[in-house]
C-alpha atoms as a PDB file:
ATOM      1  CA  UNK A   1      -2.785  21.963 -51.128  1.00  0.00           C
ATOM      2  CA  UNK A   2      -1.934  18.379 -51.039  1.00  0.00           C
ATOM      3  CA  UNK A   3       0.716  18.983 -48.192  1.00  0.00           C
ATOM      4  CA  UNK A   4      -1.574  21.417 -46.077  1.00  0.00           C
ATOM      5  CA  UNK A   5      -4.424  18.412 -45.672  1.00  0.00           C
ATOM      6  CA  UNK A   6      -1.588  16.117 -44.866  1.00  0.00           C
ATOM      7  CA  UNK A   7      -0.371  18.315 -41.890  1.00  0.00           C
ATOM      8  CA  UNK A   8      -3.238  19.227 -40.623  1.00  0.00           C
ATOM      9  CA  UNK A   9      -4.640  15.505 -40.816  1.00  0.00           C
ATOM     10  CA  UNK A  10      -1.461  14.682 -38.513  1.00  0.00           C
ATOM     11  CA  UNK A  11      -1.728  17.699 -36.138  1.00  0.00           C
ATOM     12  CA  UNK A  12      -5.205  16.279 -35.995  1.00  0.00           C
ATOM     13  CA  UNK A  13      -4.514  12.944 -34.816  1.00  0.00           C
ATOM     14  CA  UNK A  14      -1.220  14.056 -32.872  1.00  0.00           C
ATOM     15  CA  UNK A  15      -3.930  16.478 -30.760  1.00  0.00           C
ATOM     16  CA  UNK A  16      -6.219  13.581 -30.374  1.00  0.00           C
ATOM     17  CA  UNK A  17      -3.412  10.701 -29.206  1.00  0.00           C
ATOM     18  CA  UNK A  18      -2.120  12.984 -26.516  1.00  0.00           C
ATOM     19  CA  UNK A  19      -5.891  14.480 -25.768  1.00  0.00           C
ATOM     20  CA  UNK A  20      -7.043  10.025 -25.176  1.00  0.00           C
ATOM     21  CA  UNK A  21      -3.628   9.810 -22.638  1.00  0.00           C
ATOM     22  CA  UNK A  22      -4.643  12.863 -20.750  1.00  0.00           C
ATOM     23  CA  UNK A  23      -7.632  11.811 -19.898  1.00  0.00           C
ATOM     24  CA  UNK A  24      -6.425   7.816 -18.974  1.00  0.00           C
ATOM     25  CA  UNK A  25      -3.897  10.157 -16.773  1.00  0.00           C
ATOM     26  CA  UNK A  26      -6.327  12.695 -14.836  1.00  0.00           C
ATOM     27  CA  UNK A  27      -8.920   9.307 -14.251  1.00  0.00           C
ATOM     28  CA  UNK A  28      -6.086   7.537 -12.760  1.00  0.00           C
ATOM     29  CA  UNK A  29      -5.022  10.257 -10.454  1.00  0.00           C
ATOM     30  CA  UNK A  30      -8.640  10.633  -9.459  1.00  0.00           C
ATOM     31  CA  UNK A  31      -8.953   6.668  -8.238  1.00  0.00           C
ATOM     32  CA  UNK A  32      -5.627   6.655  -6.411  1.00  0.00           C
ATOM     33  CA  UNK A  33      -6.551  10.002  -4.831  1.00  0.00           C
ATOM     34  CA  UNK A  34     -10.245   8.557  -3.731  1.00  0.00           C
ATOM     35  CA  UNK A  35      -7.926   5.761  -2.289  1.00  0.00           C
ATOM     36  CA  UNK A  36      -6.004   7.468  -0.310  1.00  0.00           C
ATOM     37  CA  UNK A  37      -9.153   9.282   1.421  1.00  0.00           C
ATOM     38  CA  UNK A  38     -11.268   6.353   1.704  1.00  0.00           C
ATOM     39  CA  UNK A  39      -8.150   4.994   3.833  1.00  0.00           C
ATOM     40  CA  UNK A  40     -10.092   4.543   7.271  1.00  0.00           C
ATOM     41  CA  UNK A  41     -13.217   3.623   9.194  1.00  0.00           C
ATOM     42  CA  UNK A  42     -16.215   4.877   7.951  1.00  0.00           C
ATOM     43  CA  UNK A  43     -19.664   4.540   9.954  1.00  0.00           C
ATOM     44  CA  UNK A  44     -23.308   5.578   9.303  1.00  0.00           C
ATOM     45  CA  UNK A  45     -26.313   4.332   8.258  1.00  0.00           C
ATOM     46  CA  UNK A  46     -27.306   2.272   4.659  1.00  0.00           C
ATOM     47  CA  UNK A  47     -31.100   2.438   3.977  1.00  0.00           C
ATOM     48  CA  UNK A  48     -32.834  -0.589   2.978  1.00  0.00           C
ATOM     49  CA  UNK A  49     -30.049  -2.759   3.332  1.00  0.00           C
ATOM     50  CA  UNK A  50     -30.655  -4.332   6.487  1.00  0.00           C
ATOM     51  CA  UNK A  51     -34.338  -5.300   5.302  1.00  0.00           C
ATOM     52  CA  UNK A  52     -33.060  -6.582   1.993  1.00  0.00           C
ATOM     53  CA  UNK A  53     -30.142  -8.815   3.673  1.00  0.00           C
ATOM     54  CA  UNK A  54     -31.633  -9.605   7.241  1.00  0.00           C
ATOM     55  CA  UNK A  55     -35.546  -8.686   7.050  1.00  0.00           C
ATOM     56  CA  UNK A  56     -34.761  -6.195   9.925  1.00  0.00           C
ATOM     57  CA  UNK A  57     -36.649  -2.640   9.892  1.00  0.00           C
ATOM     58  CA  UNK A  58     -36.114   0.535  12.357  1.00  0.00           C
ATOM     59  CA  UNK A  59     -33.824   3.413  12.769  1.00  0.00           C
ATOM     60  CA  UNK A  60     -31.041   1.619  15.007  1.00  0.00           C
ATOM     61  CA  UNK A  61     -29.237  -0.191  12.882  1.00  0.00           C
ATOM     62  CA  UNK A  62     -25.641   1.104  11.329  1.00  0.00           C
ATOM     63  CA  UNK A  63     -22.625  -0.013   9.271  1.00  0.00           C
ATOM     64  CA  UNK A  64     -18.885   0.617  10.533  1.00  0.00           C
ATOM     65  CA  UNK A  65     -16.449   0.266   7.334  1.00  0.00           C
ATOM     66  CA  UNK A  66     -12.590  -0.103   7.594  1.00  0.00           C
ATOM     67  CA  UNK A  67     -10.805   0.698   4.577  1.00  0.00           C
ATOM     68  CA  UNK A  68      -7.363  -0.235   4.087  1.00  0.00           C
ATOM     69  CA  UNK A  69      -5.131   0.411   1.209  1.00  0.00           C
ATOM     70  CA  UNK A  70      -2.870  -2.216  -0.378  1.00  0.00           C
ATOM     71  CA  UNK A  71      -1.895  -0.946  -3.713  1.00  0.00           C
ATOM     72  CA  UNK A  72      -2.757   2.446  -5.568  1.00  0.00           C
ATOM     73  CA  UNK A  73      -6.008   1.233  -6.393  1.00  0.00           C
ATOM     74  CA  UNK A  74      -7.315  -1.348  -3.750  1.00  0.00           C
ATOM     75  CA  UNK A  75      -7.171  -3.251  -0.449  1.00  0.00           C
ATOM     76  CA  UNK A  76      -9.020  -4.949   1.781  1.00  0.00           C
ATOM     77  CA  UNK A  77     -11.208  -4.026   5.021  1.00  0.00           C
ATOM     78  CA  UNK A  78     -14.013  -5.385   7.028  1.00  0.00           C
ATOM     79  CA  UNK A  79     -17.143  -4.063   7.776  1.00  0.00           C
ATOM     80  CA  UNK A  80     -19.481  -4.914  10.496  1.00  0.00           C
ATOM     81  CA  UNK A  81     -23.246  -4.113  10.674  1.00  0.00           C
ATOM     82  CA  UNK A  82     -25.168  -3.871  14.548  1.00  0.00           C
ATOM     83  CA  UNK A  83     -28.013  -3.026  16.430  1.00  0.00           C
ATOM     84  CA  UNK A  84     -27.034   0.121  18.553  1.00  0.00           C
ATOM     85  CA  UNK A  85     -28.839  -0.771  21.393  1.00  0.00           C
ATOM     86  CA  UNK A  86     -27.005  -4.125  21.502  1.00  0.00           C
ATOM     87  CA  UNK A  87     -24.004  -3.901  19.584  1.00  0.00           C
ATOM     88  CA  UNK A  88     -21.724  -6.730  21.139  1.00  0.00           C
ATOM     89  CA  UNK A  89     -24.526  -9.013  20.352  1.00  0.00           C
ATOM     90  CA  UNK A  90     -26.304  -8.489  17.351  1.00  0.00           C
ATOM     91  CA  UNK A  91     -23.890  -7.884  14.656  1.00  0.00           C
ATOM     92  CA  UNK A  92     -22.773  -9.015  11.544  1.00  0.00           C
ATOM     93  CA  UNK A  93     -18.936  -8.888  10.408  1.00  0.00           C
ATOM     94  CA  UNK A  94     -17.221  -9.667   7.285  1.00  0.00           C
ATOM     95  CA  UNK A  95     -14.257  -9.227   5.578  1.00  0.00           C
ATOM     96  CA  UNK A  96     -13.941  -8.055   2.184  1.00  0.00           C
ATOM     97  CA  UNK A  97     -11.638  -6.840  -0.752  1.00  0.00           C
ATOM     98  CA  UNK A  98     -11.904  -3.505  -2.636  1.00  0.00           C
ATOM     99  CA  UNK A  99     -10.663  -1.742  -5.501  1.00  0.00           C
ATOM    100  CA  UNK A 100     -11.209   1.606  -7.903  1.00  0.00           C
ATOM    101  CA  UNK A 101     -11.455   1.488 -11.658  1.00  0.00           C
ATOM    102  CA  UNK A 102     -12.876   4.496 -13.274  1.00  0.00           C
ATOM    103  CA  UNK A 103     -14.477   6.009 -10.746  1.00  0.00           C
ATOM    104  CA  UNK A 104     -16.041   3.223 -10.126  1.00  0.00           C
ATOM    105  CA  UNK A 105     -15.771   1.656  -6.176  1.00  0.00           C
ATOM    106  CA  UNK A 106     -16.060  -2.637  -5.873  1.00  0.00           C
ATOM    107  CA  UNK A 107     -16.463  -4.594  -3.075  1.00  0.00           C
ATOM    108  CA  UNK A 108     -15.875  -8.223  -2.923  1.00  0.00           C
ATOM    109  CA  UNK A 109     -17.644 -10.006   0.132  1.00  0.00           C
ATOM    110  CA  UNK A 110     -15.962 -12.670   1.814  1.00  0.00           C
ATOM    111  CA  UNK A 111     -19.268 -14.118   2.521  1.00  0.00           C
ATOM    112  CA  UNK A 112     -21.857 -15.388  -0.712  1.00  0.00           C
ATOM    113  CA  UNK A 113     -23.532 -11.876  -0.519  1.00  0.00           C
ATOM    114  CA  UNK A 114     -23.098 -10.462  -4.212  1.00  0.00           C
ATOM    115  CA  UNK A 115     -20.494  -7.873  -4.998  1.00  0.00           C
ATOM    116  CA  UNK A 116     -20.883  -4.308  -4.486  1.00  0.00           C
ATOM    117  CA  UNK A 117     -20.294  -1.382  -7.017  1.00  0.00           C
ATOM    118  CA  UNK A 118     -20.414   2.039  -6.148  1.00  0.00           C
ATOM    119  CA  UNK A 119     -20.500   4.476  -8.853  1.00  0.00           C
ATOM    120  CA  UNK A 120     -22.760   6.863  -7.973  1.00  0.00           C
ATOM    121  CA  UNK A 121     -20.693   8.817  -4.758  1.00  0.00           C
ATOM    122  CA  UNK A 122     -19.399  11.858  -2.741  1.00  0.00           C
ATOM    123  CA  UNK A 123     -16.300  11.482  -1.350  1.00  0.00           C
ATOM    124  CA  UNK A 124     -14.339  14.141   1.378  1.00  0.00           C
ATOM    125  CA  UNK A 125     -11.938  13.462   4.349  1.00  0.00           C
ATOM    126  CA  UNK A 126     -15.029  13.520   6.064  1.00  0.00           C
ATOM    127  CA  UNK A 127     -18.170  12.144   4.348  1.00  0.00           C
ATOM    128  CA  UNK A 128     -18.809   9.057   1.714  1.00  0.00           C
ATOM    129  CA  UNK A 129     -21.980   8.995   0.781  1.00  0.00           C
ATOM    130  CA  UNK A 130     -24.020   8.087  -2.754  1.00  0.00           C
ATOM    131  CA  UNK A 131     -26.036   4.915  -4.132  1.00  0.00           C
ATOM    132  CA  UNK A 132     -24.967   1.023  -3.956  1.00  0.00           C
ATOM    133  CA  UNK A 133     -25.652  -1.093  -6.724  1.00  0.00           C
ATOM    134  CA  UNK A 134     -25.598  -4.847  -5.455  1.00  0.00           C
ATOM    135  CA  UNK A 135     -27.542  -6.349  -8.163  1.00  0.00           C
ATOM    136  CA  UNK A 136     -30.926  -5.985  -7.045  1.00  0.00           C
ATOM    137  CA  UNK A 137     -32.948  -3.709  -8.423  1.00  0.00           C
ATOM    138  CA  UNK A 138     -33.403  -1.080  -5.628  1.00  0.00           C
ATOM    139  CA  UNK A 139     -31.272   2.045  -4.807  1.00  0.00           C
ATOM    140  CA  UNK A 140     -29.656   1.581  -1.402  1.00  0.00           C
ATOM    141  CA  UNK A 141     -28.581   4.762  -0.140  1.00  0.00           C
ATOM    142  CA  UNK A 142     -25.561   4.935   1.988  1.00  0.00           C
ATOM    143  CA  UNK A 143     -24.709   7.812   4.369  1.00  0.00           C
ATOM    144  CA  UNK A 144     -20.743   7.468   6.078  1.00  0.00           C
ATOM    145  CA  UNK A 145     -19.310   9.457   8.180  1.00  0.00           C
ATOM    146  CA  UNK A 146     -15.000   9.447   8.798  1.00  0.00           C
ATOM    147  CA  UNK A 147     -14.870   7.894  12.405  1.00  0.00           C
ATOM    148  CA  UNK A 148     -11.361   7.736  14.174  1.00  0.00           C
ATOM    149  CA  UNK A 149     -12.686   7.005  17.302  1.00  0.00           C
ATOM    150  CA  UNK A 150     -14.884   3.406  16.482  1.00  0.00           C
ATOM    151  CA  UNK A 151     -13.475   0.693  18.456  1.00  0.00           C
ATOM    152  CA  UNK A 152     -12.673  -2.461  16.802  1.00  0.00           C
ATOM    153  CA  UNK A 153     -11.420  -4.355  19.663  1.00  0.00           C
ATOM    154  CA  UNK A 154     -14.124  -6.533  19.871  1.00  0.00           C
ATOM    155  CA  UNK A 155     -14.128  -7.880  15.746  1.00  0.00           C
ATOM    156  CA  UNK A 156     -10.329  -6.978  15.512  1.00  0.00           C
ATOM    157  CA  UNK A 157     -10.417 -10.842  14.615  1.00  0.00           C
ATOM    158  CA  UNK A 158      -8.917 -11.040  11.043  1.00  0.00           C
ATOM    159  CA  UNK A 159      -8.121 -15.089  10.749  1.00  0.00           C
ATOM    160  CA  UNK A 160     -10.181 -15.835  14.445  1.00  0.00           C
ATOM    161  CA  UNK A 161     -12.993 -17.191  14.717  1.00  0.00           C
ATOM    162  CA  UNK A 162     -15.401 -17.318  17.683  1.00  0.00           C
ATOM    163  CA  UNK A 163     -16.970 -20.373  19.276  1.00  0.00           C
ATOM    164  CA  UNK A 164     -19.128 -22.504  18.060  1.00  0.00           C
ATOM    165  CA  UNK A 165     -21.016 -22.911  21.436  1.00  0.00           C
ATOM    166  CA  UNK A 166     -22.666 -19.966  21.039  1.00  0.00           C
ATOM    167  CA  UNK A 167     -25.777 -21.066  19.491  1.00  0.00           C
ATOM    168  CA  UNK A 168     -26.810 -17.695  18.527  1.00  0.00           C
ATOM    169  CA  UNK A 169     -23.268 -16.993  17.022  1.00  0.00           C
ATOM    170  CA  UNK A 170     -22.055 -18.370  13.474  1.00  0.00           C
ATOM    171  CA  UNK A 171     -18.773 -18.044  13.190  1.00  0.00           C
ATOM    172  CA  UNK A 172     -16.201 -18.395  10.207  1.00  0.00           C
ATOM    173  CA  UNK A 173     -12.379 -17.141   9.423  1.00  0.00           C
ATOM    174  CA  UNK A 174     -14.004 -14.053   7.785  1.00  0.00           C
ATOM    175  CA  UNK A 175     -17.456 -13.614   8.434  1.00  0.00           C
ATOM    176  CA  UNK A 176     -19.012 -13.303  11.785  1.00  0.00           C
ATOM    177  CA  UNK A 177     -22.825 -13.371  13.348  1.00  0.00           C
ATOM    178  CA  UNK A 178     -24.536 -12.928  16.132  1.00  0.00           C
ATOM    179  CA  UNK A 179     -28.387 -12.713  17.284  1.00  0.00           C
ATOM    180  CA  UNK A 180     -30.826 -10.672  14.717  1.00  0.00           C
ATOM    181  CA  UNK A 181     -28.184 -11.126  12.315  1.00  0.00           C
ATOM    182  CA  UNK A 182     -27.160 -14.764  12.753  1.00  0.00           C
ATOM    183  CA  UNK A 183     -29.822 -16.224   9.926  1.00  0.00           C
END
């Protein structure tokens, strides 16, 4: 009787050791494969942000993303936020870092603006959308949409910065403003 407790103690914890690595396996194939599709430029609309961050209200405001992949798990990208009825002039750009743990999406402003986590998302080759958690205490909703077709010629500046005798512009190596969003 002795013997049969002892074996089925260790089948028990054999079952459970390879049961834990399974699992640490399956999660990281999950964040390398949400890597590989958020690989891109991503653009569509993030409510309340642009109130929170600039005070600005109204429907014409959006957010282009670019996602590029470094390692397995992260990278770096930019993102820049505009008016669409005056794009090349009020806009904000900046640069920032990324990575997956767990599910769980970061982003790491090159600006003072406080990290981003994403954890609450739904991601396809064509659609990123769920709830941003930046530290405040409100639910910003973000709605992107896969966009191969957004030119970034204009804020294709990584390491340039634009001049300072723009006195609507504010300019820095990674972060970039101009009119409503120049504050």
């Amino acid at each position: 009787m002795k013997k049969f407790f002892t074996y089925t103690a260790m089948i028990i914890l054999t079952m459970t050791l390879f049961t834990s690595c399974d699992i640490e396996f399956w999660e990281d194939m999950e964040d390398r494969s949400e890597a590989r599709t958020l690989d891109g430029t991503w653009t569509g609309y993030i409510d309340t942000y642009y109130y929170d961050r600039w005070g600005l209200t109204g429907d014409s405001y959006r957010t282009t993303m670019y996602f590029e992949r470094t390692s397995a798990y992260s990278g770096w990208g930019y993102e820049v936020d505009y008016d669409l009825n005056s794009r090349y002039s009020d806009y904000y750009y900046c640069e920032f870092e990324w990575d997956i743990y767990k599910g769980s999406i970061r982003i790491r402003y090159a600006d003072s603006w406080n990290d981003v986590y994403i954890n609450d998302y739904r991601l396809s080759s064509n659609r990123f959308e769920g709830y941003m958690d930046d530290g405040t205490s409100k639910d910003i909703v973000f709605r992107l949409n896969y966009d191969n077709r957004f030119d970034w010629g204009y804020w294709n500046t990584r390491g340039i910065t634009r001049s300072a005798s723009d006195s609507t512009t504010t300019a820095s190596a990674k972060v970039m403003a101009s009119g409503k969003f120049a504050k």
